[in-house]
Protein backbone atom coordinates (compact mmCIF):
# COMPACT_ATOMS: atom_id res chain seq x y z
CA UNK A 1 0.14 -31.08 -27.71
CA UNK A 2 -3.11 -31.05 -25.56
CA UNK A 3 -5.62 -28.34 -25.29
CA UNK A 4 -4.17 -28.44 -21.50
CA UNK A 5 -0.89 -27.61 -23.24
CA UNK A 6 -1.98 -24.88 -24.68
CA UNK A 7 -4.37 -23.30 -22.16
CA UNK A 8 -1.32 -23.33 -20.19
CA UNK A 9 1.25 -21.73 -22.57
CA UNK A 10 -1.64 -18.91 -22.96
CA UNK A 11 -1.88 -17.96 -19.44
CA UNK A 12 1.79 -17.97 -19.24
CA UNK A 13 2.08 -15.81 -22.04
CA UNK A 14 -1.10 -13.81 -20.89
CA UNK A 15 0.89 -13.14 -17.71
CA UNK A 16 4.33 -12.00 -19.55
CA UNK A 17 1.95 -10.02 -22.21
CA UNK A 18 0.59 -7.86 -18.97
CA UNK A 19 3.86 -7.27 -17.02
CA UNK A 20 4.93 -6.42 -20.05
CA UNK A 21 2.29 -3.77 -21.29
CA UNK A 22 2.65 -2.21 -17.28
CA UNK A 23 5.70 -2.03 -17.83
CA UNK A 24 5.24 0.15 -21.43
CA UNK A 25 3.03 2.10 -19.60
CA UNK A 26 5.32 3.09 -16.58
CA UNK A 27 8.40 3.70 -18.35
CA UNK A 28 6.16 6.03 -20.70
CA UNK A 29 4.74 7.94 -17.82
CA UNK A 30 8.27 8.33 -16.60
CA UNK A 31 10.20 9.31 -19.58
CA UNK A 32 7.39 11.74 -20.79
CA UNK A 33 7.17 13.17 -17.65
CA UNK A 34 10.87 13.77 -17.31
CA UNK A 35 11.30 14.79 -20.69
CA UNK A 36 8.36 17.11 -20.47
CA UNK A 37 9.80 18.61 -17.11
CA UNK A 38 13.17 19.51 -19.38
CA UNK A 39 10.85 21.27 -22.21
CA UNK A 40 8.95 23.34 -20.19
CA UNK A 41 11.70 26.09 -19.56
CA UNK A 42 11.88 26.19 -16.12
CA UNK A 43 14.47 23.93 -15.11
CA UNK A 44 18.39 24.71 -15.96
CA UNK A 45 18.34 21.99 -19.15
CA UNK A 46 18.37 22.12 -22.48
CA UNK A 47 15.04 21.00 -24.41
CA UNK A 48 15.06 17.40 -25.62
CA UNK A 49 13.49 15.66 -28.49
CA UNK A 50 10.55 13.84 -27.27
CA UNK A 51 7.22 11.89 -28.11
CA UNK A 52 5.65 13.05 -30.98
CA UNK A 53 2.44 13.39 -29.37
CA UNK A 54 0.59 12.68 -26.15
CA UNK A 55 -0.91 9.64 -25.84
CA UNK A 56 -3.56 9.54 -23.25
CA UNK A 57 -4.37 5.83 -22.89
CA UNK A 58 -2.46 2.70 -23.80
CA UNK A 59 -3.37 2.05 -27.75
CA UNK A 60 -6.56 -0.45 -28.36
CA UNK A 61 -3.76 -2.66 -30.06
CA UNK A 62 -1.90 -2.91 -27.06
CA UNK A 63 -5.16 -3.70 -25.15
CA UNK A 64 -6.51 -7.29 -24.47
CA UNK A 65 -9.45 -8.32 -23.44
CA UNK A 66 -8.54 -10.83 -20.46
CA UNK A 67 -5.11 -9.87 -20.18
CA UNK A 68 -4.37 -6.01 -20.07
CA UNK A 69 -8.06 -4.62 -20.65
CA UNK A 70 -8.47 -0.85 -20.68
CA UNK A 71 -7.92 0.58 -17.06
CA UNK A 72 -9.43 3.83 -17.19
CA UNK A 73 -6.82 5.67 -15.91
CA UNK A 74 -4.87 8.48 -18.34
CA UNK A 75 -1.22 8.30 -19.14
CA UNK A 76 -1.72 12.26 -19.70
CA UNK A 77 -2.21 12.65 -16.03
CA UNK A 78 0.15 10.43 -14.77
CA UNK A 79 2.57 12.23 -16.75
CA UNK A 80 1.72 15.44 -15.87
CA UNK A 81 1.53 14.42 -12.27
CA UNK A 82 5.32 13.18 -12.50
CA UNK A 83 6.59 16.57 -14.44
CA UNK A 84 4.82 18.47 -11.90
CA UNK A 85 6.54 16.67 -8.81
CA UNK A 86 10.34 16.51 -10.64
CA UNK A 87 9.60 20.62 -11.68
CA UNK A 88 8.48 21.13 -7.97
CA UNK A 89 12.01 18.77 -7.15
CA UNK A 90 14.17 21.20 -9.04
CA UNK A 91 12.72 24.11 -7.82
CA UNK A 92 13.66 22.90 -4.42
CA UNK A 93 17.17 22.36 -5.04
CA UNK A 94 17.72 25.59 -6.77
C-alpha cells in the first residue's frame, strides 16, 4: 500500500467522518427540539423521556481538526429555534 493509498482512503474517510458528524448534529437539533416542544406543556402530548442534558456544541471528541472542526454555532439554539417554530405550528392548528 502506498502513502497515495492511504492519503486517499483518509480523505475518503474524512469525507464520510463529516457527513456523518452533520448528520449527528441535525438529527440532534431535531429530536431535541421536538422532544422539548412535547415537555414544555403546551402542546396536547404527553411528556417524553429525553436527553439527559443539553449539549450546546458537538463534543471535542467528535471534533476534528481538518475534517469537522468546531463551527461556532450552538446546538442549544438551533434547538430552541426548532421547539419554538413546531410550538408556534401547534398553536396554529389548535
Amino acid at each position: 500500500m502506498s502513502t497515495t493509498d492511504l492519503s486517499q482512503m483518509r480523505a475518503e474517510a474524512g469525507q464520510r467522518y463529516a457527513a456523518a458528524v452533520a448528520e449527528l448534529r441535525a438529527v440532534y437539533v431535531d429530536l431535541a427540539g421536538i422532544e422539548a416542544a412535547i415537555n414544555n406543556g403546551g402542546v396536547p402530548v404527553h411528556p417524553v423521556a429525553t436527553f439527559r442534558g443539553d449539549a450546546d456544541r458537538v463534543p471535542w471528541e467528535f471534533r476534528h481538526p481538518s475534517f469537522y472542526p468546531e463551527s461556532g454555532d450552538s446546538l442549544r439554539d438551533a434547538w430552541a429555534a426548532r421547539r419554538d417554530h413546531l410550538i408556534a405550528d401547534q398553536a396554529k392548528g389548535a
